[in-house]
Protein backbone atom coordinates (compact mmCIF):
# COMPACT_ATOMS: atom_id res chain seq x y z
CA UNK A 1 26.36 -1.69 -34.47
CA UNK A 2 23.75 -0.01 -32.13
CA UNK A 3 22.37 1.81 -34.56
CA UNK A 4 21.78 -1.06 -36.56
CA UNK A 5 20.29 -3.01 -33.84
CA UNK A 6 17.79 -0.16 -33.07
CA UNK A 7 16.57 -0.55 -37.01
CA UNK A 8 16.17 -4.44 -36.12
CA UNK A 9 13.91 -3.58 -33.30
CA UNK A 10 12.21 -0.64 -35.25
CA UNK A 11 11.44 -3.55 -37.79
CA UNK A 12 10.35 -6.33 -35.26
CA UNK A 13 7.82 -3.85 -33.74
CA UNK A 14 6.06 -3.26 -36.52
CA UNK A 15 5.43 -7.13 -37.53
CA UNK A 16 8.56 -8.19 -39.41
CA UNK A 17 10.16 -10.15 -36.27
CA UNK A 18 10.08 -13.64 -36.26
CA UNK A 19 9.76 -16.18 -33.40
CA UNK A 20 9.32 -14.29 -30.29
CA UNK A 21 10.29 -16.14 -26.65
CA UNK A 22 7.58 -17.17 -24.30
CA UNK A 23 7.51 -15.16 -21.41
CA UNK A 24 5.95 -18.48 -19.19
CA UNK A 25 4.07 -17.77 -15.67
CA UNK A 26 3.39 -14.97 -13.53
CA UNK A 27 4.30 -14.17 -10.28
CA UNK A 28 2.04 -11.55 -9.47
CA UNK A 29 3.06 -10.49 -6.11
CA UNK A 30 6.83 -10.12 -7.80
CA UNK A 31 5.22 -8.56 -10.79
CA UNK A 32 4.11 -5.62 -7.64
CA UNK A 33 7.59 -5.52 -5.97
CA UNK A 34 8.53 -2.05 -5.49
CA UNK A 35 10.93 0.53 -5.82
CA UNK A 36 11.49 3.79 -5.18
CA UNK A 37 13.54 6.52 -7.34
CA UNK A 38 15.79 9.19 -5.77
CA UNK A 39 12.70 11.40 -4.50
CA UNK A 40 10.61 8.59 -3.00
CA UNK A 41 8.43 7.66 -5.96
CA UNK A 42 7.36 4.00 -5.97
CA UNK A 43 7.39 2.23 -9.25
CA UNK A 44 6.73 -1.60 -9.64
CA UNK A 45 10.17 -3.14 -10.53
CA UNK A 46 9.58 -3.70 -14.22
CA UNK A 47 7.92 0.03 -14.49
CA UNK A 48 11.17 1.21 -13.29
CA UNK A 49 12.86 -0.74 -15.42
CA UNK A 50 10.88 0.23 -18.40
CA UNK A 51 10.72 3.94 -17.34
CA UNK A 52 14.45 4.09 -16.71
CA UNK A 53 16.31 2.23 -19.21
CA UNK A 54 14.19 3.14 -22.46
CA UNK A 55 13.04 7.06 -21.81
CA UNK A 56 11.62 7.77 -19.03
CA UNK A 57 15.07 9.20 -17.36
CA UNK A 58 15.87 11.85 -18.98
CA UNK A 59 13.89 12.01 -21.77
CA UNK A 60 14.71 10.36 -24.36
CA UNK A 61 13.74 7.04 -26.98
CA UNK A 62 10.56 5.68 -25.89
CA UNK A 63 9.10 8.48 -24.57
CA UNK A 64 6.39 11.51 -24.81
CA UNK A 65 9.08 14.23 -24.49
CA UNK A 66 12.00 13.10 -26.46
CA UNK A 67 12.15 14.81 -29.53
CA UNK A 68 14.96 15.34 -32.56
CA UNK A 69 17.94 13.37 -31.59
CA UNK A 70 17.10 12.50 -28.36
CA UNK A 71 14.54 9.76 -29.62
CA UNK A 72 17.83 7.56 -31.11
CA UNK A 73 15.63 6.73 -34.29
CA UNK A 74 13.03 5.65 -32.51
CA UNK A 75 10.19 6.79 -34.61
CA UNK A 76 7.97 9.30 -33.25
CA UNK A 77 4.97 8.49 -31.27
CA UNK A 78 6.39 4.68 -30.46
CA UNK A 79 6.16 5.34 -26.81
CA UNK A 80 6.85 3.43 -23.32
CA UNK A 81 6.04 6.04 -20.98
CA UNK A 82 5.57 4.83 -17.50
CA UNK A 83 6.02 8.08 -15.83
CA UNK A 84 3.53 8.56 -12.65
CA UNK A 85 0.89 10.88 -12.66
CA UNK A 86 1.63 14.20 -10.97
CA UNK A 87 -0.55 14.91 -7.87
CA UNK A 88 -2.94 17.92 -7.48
CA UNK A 89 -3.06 18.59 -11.14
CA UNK A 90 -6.23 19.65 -12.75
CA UNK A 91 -8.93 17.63 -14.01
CA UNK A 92 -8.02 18.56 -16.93
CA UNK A 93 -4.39 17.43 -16.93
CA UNK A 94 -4.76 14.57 -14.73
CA UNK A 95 -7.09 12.76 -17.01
CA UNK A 96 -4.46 13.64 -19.84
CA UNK A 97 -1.63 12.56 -17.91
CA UNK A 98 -3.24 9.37 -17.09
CA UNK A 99 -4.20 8.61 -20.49
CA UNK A 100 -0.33 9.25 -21.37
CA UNK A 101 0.19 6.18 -18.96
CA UNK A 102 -2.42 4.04 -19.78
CA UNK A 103 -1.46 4.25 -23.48
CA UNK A 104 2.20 3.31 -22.54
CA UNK A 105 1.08 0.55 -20.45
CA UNK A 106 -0.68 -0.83 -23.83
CA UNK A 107 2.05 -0.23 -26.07
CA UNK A 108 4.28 -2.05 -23.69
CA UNK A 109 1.83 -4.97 -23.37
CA UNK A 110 1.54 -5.03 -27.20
CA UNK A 111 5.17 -5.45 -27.53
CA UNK A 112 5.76 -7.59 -24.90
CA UNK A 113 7.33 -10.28 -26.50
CA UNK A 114 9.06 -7.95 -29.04
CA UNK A 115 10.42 -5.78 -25.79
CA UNK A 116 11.58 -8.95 -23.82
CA UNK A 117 13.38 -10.56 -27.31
CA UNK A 118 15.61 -7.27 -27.83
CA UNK A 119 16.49 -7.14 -24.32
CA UNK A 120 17.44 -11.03 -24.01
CA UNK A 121 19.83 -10.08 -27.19
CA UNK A 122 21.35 -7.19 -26.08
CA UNK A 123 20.04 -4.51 -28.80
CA UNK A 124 18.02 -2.99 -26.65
CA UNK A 125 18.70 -0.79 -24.24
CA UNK A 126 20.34 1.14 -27.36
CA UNK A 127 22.68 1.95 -25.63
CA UNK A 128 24.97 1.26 -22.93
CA UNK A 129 24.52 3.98 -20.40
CA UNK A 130 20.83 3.53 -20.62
CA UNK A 131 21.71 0.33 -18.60
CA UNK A 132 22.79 2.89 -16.14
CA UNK A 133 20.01 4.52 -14.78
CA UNK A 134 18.50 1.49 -12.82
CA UNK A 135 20.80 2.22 -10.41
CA UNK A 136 19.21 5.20 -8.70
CA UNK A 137 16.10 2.84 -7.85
CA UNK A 138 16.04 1.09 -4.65
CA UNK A 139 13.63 -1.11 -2.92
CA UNK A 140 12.53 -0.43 1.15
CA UNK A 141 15.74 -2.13 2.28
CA UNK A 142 18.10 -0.03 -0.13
CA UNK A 143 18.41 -2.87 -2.51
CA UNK A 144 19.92 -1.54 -5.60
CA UNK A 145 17.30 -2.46 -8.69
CA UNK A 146 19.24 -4.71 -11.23
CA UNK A 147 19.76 -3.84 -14.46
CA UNK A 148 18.49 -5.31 -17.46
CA UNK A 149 22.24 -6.88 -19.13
CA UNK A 150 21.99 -8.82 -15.87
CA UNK A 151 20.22 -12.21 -15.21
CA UNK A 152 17.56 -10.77 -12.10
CA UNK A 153 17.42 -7.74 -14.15
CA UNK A 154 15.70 -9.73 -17.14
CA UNK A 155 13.56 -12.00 -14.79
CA UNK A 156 11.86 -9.00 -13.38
CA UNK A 157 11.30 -7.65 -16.73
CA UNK A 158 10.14 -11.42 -17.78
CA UNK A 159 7.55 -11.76 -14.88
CA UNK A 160 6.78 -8.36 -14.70
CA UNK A 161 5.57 -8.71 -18.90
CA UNK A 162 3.81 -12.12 -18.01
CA UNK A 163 1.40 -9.98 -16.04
CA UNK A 164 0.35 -8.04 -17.99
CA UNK A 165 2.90 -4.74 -17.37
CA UNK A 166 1.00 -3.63 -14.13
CA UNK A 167 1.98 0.18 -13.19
CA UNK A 168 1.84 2.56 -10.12
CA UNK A 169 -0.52 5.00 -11.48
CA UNK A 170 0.17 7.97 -8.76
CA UNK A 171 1.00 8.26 -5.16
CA UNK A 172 -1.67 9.05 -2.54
CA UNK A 173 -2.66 13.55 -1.95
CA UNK A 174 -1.96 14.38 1.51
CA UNK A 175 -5.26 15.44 3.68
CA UNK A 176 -4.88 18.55 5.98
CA UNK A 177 -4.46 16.19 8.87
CA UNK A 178 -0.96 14.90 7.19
CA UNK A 179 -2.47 11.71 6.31
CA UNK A 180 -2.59 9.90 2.96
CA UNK A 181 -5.45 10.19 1.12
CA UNK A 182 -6.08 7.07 -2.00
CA UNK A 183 -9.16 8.10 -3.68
CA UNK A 184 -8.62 9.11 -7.15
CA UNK A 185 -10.19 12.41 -8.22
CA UNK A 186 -13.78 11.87 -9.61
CA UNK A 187 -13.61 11.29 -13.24
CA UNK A 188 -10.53 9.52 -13.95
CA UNK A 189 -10.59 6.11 -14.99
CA UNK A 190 -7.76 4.08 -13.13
CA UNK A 191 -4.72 2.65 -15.30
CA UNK A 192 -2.87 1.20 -11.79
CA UNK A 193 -2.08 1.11 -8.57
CA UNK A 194 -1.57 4.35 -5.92
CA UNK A 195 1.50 3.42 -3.44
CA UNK A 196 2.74 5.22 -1.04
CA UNK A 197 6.05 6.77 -1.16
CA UNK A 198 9.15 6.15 0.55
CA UNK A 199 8.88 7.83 3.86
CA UNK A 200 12.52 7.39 4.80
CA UNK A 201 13.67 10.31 2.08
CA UNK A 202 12.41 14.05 1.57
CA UNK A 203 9.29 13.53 -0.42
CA UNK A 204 7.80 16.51 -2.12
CA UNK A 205 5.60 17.63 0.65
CA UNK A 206 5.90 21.14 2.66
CA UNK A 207 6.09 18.50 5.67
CA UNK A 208 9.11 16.51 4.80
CA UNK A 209 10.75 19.64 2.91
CA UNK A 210 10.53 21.61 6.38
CA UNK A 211 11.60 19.03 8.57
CA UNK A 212 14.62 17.64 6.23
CA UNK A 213 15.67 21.24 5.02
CA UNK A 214 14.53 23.80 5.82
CA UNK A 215 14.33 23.49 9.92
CA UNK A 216 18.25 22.44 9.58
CA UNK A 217 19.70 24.69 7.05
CA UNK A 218 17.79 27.87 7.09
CA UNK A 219 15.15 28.29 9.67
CA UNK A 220 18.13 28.45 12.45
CA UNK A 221 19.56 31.23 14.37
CA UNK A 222 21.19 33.54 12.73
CA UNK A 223 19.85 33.09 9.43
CA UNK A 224 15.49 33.13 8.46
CA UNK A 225 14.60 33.03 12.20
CA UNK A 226 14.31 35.06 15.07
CA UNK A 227 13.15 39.26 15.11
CA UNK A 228 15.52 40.05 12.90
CA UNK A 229 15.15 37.37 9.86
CA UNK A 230 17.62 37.46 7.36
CA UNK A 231 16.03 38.94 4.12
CA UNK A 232 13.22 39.64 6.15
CA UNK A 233 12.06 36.36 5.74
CA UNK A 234 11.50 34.48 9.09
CA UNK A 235 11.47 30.42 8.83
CA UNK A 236 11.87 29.58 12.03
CA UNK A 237 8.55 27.43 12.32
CA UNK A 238 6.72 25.30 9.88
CA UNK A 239 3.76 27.75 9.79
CA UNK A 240 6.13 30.81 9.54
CA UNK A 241 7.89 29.72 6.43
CA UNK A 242 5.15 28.31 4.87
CA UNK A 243 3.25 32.00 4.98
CA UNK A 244 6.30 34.22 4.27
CA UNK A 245 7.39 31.75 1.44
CA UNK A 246 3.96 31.03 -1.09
CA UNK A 247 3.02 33.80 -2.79
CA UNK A 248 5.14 36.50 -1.10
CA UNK A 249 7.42 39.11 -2.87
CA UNK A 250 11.31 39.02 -1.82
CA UNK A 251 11.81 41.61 1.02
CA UNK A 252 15.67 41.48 0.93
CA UNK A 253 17.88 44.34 0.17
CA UNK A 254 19.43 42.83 -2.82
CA UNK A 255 15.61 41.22 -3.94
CA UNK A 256 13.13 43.16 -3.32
CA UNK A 257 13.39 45.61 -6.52
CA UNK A 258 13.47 42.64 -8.53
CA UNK A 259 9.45 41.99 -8.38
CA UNK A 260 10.22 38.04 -7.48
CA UNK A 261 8.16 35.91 -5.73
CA UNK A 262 9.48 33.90 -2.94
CA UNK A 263 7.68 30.67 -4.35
CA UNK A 264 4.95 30.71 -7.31
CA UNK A 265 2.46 28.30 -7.18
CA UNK A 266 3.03 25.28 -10.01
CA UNK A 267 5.94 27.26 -11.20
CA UNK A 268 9.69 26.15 -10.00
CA UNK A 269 11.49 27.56 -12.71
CA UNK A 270 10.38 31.40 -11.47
CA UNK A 271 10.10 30.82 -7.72
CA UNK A 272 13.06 32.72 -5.88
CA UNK A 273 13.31 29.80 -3.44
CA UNK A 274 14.52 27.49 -6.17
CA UNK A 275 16.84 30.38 -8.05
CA UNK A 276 18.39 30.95 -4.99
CA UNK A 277 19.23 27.32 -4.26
CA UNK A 278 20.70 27.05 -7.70
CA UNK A 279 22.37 29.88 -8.21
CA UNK A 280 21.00 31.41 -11.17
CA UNK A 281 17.67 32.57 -12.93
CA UNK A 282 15.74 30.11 -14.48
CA UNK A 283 17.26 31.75 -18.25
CA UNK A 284 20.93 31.30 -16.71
CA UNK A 285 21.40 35.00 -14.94
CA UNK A 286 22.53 35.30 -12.10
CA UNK A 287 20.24 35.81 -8.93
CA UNK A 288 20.13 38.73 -6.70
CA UNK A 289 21.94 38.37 -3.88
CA UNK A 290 24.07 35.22 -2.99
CA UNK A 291 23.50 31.50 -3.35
CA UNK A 292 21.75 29.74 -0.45
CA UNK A 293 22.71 28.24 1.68
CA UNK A 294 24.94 31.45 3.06
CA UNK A 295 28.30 30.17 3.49
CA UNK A 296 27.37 26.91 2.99
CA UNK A 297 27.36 23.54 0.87
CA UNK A 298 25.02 24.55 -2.13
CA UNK A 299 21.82 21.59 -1.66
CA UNK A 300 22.35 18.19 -3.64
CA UNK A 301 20.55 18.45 -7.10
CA UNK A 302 17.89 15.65 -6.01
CA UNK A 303 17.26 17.40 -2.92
CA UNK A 304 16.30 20.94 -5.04
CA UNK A 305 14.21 18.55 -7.54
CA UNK A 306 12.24 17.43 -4.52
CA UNK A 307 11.09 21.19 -3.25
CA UNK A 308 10.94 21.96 -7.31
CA UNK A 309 8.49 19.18 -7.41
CA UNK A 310 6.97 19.86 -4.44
CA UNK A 311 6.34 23.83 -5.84
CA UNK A 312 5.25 22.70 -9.60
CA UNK A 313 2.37 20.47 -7.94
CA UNK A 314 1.01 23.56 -5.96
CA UNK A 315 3.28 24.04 -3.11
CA UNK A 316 0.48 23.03 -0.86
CA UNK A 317 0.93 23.23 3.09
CA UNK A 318 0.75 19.48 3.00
């Protein structure tokens, strides 16, 4: 039955549909409500609802990296991404990244009235856990986003389609004062909006990672602080662990002969901070030495994809 619906859609996309609904008036202050995603990235409500229910989460049916199976017949290149762009990237990559977004934002607005007809009937999310992942957004009051088999769920999408699909492009840098910084590098060509993220959860800055987890769960006495660090690594201050962590070799017992860096610049998967936290080497091996927290509850899997995020866009002392 879903499969069979997902050929209907594949069809209507393409030209064969017939009468599509009229998506009315637009709010466009509604069309800019916003929510945020487990790590504190705002998305406009209709983004999110885009980005979560049809690929963005977890890559898979409308979007860039969803590949084989994944894609759920979707044919290739028939994309939705909404995905923001990653800070502190290279020109290079930013304007890439951007153009990834802006050409999802079309596609979207092309199909609006094709997207907004399959949801209204039910074929489309494909499938029903898809519905699902909504439910990890939340607005500035913890409002749970509502999903699109719901009636609110499909007037956000409505309104937010009406005009015109409007995205969150990126979030704002961080200056070396700590303050937000809007301007877009020179050279790229603005597809959206940059919002600020939600301050009231870790957000992938040295700042926030210090202050929610690191100051409480390993910079204490006893453990990485003091004269006598554990693993030689001392976090008891912000500048301390920021200096013995980026670009410094492991200097514990069961480490150091392993050659691995305490935290590689734009690259989680081979940073011993983040193999630590998990457990295990990026390939599935086990790590030298125990699992961090000592003794403790191993870190929430959002909370690790925070300081992974916060590594892969430079681990900057922001």
């Amino acid at each position: 039955m879903r499969v069979a619906a997902l050929l209907v859609f594949a069809a209507s996309v393409v030209g064969l549909s017939g009468c599509s609904p009229s998506l009315e008036t637009c709010d466009p202050l509604a069309a800019r409500a916003v929510t945020y995603d487990t790590l504190g990235k705002p998305y406009y409500q209709g983004q999110a609802l885009v980005f979560a229910s049809c690929g963005g989460t977890g890559g898979f049916c409308h979007t860039t990296p969803a590949v084989g199976t994944a894609r759920h017949g979707v044919p290739f290149g028939f994309n939705f991404d909404m995905e923001l762009v990653p800070r502190n990237l290279s020109m290079e990559r930013d304007i890439a990244a951007t153009e990834v977004l802006r050409a999802g934002q079309q596609r979207v607005y092309d199909q609006r009235f094709e997207i907004y007809s399959s949801v209204l009937d039910g074929d489309m999310p494909a499938l029903p856990e898809f519905y699902e992942h909504v439910e990890s957004f939340v607005d500035s009051n913890n409002r749970v986003l509502p999903r699109l088999d719901t009636d609110a769920g499909q007037e956000i999408l409505r309104n937010w389609l009406a005009c015109g699909s409007p995205v969150v492009e990126r979030r704002p840098t961080v200056d070396d004062s700590g303050n937000f910084d809007y301007t877009r590098p020179e050279g790229v060509t603005p597809v959206g909006d940059v919002v600020a993220p939600n301050q009231n959860v870790i957000t992938p800055e040295f700042s926030s990672i210090y202050a929610s987890v690191i100051s409480t769960t390993c910079g204490v006495v006893g453990c990485h602080r003091g004269t006598e660090p554990t693993g030689n690594l001392d976090m008891g201050s912000r500048t301390a662990a920021y200096s013995n962590l980026v670009g410094v070799n492991a200097m514990s017992s069961g480490c150091i002969d392993s050659g691995l860096m305490r935290v590689v610049e734009e690259d989680a998967d081979h940073s011993l901070l983040i193999n630590k936290l998990e457990g295990h080497l990026a390939n599935g091996d086990m790590v030298c030495g125990p699992q961090m927290p000592l003794g403790g509850t191993p870190l929430d899997e959002s909370v690790i994809d925070v300081i992974r995020e916060w590594i892969n866009e430079g681990a900057l002392d922001n």
